[in-house]
Protein backbone atom coordinates (compact mmCIF):
# COMPACT_ATOMS: atom_id res chain seq x y z
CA UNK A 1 0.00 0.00 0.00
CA UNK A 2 2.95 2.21 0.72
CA UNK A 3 3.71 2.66 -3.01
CA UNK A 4 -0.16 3.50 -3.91
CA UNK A 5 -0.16 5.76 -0.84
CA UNK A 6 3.16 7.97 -2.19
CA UNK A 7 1.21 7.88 -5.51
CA UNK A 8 -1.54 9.54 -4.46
CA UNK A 9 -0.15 11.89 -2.12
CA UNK A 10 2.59 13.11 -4.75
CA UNK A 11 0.17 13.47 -7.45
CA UNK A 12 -2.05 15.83 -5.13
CA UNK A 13 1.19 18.14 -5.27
CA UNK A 14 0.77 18.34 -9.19
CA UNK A 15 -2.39 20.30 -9.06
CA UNK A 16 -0.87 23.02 -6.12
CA UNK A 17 2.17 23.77 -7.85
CA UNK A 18 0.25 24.45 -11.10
CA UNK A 19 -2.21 26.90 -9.45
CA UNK A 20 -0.11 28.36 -7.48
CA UNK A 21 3.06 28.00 -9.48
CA UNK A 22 5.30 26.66 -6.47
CA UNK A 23 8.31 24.89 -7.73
CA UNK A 24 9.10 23.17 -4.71
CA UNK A 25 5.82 20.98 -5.13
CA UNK A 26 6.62 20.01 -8.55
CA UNK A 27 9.89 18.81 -7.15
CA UNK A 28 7.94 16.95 -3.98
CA UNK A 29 5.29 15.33 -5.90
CA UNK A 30 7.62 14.16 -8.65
CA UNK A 31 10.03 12.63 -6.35
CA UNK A 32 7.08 10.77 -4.45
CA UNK A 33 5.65 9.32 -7.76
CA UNK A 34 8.85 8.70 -9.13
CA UNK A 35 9.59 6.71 -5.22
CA UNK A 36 6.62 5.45 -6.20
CA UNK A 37 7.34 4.06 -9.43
CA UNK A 38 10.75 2.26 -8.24
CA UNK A 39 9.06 0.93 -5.11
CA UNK A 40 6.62 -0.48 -6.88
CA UNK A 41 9.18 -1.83 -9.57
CA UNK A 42 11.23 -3.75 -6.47
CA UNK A 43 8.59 -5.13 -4.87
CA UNK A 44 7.05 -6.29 -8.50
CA UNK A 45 10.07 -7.62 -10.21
CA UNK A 46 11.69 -9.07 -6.55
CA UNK A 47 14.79 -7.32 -6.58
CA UNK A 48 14.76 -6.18 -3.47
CA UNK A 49 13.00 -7.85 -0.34
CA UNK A 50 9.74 -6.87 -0.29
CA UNK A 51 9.30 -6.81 3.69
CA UNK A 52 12.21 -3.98 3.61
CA UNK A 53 10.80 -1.55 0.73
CA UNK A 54 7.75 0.14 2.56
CA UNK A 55 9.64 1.07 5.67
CA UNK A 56 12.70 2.46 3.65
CA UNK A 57 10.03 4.04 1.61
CA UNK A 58 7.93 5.77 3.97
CA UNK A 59 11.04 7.36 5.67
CA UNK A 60 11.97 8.69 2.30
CA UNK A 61 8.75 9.93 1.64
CA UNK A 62 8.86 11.65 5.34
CA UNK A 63 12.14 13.29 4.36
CA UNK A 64 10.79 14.72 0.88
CA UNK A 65 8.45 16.14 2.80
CA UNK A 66 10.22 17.31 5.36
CA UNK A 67 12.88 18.77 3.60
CA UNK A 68 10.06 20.21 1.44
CA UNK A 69 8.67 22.14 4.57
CA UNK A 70 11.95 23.12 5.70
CA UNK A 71 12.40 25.01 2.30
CA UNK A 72 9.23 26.31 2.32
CA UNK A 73 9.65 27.74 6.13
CA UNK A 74 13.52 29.20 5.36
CA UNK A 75 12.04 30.98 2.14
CA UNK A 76 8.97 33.06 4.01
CA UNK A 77 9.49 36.94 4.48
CA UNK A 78 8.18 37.96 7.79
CA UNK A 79 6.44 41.31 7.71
């Protein structure tokens, strides 16, 4: 479910970065579907144990976001 989850979530990023023409959530939501896309690869073509790719997964998907926010927070002007 992990992969589906990082899917979803990373394509929800597509639409906010169009409206509201934020880079930084192009760059989150493609990294998440492209995590995504290789997770799901590994666990599909058994390259990698399958037990180990969702937890390894969801802590890079918590760091793309993360590191998202962190961006986000350092690049706001206080008024």
């Amino acid at each position: 479910w992990i992969p589906a989850i990082s899917f979803v979530v990373g394509l929800h990023f597509l639409p906010m970065a169009f409206f509201f023409g934020a880079r930084d959530s192009w760059i989150c939501g493609g990294a998440m579907i492209g995590l995504a896309a290789v997770a799901t690869f590994a666990i599909r073509s058994g390259t990698a144990a399958p037990p180990a790719i969702p937890p390894v997964q969801a802590l890079l998907n918590a760091l793309i976001l993360w590191l998202t926010a962190a961006k986000g927070i350092r690049t706001v002007t206080v008024v």
